[in-house]
PDB file of N, CA and C in Angstrom:
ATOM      1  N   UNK A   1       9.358 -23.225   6.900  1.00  0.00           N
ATOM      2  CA  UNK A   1       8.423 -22.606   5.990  1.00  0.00           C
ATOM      3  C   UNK A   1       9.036 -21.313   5.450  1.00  0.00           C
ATOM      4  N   UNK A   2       9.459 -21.262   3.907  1.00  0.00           N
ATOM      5  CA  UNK A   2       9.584 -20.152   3.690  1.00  0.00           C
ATOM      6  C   UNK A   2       8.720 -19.055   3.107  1.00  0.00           C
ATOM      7  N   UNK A   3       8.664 -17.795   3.692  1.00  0.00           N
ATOM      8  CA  UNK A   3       7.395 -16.920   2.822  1.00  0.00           C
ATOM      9  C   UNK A   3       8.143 -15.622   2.253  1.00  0.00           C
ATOM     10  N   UNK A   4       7.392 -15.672   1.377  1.00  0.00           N
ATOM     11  CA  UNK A   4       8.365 -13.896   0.741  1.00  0.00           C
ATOM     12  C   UNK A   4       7.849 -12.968   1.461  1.00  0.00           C
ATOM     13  N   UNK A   5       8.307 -11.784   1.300  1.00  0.00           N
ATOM     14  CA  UNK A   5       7.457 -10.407   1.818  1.00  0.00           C
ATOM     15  C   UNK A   5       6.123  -9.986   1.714  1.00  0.00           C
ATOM     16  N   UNK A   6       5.953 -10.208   0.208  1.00  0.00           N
ATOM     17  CA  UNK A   6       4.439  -9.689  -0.087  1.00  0.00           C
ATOM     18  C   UNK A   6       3.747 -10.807   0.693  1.00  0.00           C
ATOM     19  N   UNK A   7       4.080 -12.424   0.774  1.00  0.00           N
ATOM     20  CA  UNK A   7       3.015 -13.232   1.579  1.00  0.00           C
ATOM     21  C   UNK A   7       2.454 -12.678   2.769  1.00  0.00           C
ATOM     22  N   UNK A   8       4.042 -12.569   3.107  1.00  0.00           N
ATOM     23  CA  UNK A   8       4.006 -12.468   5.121  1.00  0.00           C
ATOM     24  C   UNK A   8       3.125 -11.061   5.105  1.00  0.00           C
ATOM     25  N   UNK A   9       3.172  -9.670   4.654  1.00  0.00           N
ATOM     26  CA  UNK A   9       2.256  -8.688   4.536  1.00  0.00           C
ATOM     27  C   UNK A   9       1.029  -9.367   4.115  1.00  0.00           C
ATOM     28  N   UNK A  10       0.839  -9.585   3.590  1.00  0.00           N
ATOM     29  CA  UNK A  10      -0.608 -10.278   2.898  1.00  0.00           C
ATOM     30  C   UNK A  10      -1.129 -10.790   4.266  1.00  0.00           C
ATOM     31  N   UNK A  11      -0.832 -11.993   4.673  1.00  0.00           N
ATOM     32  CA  UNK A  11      -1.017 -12.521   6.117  1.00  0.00           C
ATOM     33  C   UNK A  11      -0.930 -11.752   7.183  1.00  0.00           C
ATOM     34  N   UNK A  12      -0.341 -10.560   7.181  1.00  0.00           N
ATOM     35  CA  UNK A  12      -0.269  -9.864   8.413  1.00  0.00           C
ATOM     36  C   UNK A  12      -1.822  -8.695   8.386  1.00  0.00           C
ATOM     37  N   UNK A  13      -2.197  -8.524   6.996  1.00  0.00           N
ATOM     38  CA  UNK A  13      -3.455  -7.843   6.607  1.00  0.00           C
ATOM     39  C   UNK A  13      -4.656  -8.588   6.563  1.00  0.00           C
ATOM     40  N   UNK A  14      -4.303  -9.789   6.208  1.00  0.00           N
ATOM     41  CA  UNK A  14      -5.765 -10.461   5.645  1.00  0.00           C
ATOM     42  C   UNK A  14      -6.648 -10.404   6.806  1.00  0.00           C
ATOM     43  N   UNK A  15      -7.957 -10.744   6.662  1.00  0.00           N
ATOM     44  CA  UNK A  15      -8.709 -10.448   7.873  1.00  0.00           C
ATOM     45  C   UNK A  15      -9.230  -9.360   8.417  1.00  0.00           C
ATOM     46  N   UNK A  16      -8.480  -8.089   8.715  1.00  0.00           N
ATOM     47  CA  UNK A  16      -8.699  -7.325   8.805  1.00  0.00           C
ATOM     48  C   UNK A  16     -10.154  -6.426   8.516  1.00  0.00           C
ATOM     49  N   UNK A  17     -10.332  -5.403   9.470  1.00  0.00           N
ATOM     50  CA  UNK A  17     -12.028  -4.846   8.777  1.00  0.00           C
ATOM     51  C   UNK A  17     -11.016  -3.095   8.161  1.00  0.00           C
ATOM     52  N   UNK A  18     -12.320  -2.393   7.890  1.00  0.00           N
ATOM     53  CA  UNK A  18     -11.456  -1.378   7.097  1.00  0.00           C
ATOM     54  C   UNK A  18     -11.125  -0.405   7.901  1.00  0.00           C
ATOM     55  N   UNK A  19     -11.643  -0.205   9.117  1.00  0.00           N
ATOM     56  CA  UNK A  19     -11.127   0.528  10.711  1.00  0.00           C
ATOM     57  C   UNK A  19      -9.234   0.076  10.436  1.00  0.00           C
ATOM     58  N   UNK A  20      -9.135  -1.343  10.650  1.00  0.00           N
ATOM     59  CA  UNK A  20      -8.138  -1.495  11.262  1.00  0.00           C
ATOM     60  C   UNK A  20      -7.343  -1.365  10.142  1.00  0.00           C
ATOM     61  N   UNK A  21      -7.702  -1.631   8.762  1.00  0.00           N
ATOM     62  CA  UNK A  21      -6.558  -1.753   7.793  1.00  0.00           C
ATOM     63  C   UNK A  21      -6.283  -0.063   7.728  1.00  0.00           C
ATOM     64  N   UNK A  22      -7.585   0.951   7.902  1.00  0.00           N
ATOM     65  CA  UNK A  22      -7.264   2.307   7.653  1.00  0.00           C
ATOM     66  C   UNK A  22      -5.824   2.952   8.719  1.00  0.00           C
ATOM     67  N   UNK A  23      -5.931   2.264   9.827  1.00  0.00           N
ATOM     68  CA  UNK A  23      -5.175   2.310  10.912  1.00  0.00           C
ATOM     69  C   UNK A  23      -3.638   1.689  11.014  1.00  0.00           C
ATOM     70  N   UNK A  24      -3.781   0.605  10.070  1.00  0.00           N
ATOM     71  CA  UNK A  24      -2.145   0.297   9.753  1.00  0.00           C
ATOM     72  C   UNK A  24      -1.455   1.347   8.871  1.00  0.00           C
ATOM     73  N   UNK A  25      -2.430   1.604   7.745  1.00  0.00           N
ATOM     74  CA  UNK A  25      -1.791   2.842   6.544  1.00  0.00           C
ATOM     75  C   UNK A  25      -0.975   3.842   7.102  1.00  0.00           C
ATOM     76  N   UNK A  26      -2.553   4.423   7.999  1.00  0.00           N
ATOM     77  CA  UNK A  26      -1.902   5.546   8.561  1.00  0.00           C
ATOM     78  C   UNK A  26      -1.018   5.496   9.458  1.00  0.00           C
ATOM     79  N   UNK A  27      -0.876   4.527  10.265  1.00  0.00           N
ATOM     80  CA  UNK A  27       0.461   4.096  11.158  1.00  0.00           C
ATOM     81  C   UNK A  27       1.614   4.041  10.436  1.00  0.00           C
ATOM     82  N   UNK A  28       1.824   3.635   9.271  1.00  0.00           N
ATOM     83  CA  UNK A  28       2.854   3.251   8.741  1.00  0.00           C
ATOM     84  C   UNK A  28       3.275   4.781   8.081  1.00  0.00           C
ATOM     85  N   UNK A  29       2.460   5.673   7.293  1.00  0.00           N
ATOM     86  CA  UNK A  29       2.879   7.027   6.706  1.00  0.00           C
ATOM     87  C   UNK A  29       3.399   7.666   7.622  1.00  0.00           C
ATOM     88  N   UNK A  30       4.832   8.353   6.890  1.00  0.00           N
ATOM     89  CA  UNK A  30       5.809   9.101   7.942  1.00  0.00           C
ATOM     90  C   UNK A  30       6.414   8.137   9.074  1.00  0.00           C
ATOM     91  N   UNK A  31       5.915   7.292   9.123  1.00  0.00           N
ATOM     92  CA  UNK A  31       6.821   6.214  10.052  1.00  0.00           C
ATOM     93  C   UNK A  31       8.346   5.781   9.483  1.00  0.00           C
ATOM     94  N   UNK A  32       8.632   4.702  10.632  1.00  0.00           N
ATOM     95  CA  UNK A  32       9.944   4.124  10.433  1.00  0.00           C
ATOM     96  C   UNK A  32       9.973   3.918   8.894  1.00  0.00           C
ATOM     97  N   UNK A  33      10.838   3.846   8.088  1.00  0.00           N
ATOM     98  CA  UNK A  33      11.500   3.287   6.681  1.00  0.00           C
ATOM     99  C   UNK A  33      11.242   1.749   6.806  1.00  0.00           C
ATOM    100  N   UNK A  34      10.981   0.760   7.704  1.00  0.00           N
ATOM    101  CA  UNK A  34      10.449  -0.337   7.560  1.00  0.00           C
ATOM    102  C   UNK A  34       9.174  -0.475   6.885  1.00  0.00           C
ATOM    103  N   UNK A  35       8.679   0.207   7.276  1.00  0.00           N
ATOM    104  CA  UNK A  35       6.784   0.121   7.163  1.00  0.00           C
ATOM    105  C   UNK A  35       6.913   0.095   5.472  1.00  0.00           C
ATOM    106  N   UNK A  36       7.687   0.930   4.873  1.00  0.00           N
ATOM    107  CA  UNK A  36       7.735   1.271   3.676  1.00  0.00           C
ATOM    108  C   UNK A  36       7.538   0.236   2.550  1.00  0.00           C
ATOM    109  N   UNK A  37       8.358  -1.228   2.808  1.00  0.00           N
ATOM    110  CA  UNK A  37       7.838  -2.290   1.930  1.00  0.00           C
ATOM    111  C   UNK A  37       6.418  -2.901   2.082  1.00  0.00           C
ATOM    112  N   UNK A  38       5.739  -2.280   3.497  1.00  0.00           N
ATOM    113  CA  UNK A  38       4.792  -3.201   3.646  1.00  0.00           C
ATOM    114  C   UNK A  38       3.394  -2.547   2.792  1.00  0.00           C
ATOM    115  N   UNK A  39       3.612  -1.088   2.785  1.00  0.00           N
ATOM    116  CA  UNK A  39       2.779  -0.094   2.000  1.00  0.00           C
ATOM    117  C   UNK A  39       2.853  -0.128   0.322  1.00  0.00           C
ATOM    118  N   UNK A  40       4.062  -0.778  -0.138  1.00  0.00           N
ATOM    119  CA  UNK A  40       4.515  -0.833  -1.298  1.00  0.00           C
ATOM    120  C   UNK A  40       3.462  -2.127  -1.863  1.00  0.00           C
ATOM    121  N   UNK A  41       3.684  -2.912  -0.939  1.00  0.00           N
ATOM    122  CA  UNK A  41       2.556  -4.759  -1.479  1.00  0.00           C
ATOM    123  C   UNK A  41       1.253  -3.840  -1.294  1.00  0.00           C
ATOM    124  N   UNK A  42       0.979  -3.329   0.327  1.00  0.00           N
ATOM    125  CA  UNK A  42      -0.432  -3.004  -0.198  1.00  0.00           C
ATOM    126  C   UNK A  42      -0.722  -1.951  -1.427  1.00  0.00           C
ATOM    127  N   UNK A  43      -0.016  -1.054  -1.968  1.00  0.00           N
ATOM    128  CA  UNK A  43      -0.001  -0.052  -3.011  1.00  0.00           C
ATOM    129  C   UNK A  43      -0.241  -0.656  -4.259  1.00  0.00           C
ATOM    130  N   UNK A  44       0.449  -1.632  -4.406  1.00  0.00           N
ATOM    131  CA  UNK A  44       0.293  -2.857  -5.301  1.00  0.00           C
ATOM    132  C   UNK A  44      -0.767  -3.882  -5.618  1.00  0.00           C
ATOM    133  N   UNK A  45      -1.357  -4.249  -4.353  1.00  0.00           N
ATOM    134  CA  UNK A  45      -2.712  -4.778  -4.628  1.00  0.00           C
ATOM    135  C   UNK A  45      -3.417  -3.919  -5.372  1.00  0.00           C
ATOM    136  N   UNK A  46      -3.895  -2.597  -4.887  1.00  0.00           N
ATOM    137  CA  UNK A  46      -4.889  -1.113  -5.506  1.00  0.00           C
ATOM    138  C   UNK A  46      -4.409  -1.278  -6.507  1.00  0.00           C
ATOM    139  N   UNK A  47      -3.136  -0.739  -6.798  1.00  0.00           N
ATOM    140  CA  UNK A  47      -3.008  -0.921  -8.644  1.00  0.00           C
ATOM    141  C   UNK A  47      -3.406  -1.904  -9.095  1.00  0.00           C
ATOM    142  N   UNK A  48      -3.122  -3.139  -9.095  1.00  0.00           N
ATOM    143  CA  UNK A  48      -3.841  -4.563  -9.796  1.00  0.00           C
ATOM    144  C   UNK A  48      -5.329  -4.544  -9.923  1.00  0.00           C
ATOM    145  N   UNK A  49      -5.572  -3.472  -8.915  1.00  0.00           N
ATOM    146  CA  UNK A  49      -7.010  -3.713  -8.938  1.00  0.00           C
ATOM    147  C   UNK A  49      -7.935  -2.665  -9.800  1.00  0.00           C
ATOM    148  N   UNK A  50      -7.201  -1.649 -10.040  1.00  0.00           N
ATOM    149  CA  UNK A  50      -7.648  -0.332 -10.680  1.00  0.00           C
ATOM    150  C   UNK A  50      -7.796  -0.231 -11.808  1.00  0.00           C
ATOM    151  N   UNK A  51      -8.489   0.479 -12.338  1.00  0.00           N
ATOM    152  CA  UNK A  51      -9.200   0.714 -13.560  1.00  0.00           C
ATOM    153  C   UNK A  51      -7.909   1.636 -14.617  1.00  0.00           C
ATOM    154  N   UNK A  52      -8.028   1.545 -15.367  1.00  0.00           N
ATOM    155  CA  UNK A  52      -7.012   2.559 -16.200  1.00  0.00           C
ATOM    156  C   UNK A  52      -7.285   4.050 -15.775  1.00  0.00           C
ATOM    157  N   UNK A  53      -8.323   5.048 -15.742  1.00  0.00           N
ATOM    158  CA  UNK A  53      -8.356   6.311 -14.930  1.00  0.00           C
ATOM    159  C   UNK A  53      -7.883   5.992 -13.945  1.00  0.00           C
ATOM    160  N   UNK A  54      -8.617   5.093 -12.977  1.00  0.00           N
ATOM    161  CA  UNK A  54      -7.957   5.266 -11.519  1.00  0.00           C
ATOM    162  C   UNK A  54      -5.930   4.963 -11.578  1.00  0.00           C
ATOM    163  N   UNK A  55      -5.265   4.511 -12.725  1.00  0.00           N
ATOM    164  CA  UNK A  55      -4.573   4.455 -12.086  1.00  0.00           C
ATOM    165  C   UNK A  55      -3.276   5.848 -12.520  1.00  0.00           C
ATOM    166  N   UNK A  56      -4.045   6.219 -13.836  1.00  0.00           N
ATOM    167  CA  UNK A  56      -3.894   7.500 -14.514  1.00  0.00           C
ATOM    168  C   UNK A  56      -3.855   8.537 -13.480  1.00  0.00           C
ATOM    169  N   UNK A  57      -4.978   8.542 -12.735  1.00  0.00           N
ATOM    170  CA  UNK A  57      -4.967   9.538 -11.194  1.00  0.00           C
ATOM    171  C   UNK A  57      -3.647   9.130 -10.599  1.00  0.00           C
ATOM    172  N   UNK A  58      -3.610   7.987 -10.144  1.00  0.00           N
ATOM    173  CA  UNK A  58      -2.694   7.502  -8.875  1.00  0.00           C
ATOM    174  C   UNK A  58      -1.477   8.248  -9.431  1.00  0.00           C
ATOM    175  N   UNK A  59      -1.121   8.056 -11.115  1.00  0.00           N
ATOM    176  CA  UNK A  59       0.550   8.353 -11.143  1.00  0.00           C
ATOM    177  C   UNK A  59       0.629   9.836 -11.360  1.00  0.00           C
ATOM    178  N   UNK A  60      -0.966  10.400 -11.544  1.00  0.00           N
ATOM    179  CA  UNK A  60      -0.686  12.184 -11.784  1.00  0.00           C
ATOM    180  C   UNK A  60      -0.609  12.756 -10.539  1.00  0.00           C
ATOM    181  N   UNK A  61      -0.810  11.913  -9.623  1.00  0.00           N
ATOM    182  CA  UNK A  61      -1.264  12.567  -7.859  1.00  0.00           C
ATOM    183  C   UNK A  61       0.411  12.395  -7.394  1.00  0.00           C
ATOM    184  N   UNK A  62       1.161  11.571  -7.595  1.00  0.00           N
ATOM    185  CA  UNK A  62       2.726  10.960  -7.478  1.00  0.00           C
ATOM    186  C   UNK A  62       3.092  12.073  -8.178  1.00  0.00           C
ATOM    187  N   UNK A  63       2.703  12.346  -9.637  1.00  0.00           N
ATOM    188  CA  UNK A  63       3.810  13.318 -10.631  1.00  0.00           C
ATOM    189  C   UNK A  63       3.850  14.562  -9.740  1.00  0.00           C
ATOM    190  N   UNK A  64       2.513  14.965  -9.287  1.00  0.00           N
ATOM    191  CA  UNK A  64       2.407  16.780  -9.029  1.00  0.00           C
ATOM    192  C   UNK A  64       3.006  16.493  -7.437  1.00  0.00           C
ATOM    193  N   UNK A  65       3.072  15.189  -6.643  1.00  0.00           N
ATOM    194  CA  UNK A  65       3.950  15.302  -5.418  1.00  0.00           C
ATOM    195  C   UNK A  65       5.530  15.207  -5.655  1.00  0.00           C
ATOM    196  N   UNK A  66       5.759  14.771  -6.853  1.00  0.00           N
ATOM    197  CA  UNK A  66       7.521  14.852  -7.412  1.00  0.00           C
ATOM    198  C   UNK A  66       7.682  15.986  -7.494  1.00  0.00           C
ATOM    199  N   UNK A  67       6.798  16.492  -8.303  1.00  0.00           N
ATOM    200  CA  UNK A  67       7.005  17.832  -8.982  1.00  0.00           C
ATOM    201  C   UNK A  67       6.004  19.333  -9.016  1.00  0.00           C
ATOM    202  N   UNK A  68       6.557  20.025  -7.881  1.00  0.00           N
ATOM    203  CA  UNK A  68       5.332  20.801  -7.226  1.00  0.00           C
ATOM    204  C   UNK A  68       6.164  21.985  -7.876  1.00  0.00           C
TER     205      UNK A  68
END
């Protein structure tokens, strides 16, 4: 069986209640450099899912953390 990344994350989240998904996030921020693709699929769902403001926020909240 082959699965790509975003699947196998997808499957490793699905199910989940929002305790536990809040608890992977934060497990994963500042963690190992692994965690990093798995935050990237979930980062990616939110955008797909976001409204044009919301995602206007997301990249001004990124700009002023590039550029303080």
């Amino acid at each position: 069986m082959d699965l790509d990344l975003r699947q196998a994350i997808t499957q490793r989240v699905q199910g989940k209640n929002v305790d536990e998904l809040t608890e992977i996030v934060q497990g994963s921020i500042g963690g190992e450099e692994m965690a990093l693709p798995g935050l990237g699929v979930l980062f990616e769902m939110i955008w797909k899912d976001s409204t044009e403001a919301a995602r206007k926020k997301q990249v001004a909240t990124l700009y002023k953390h590039l550029n303080p």
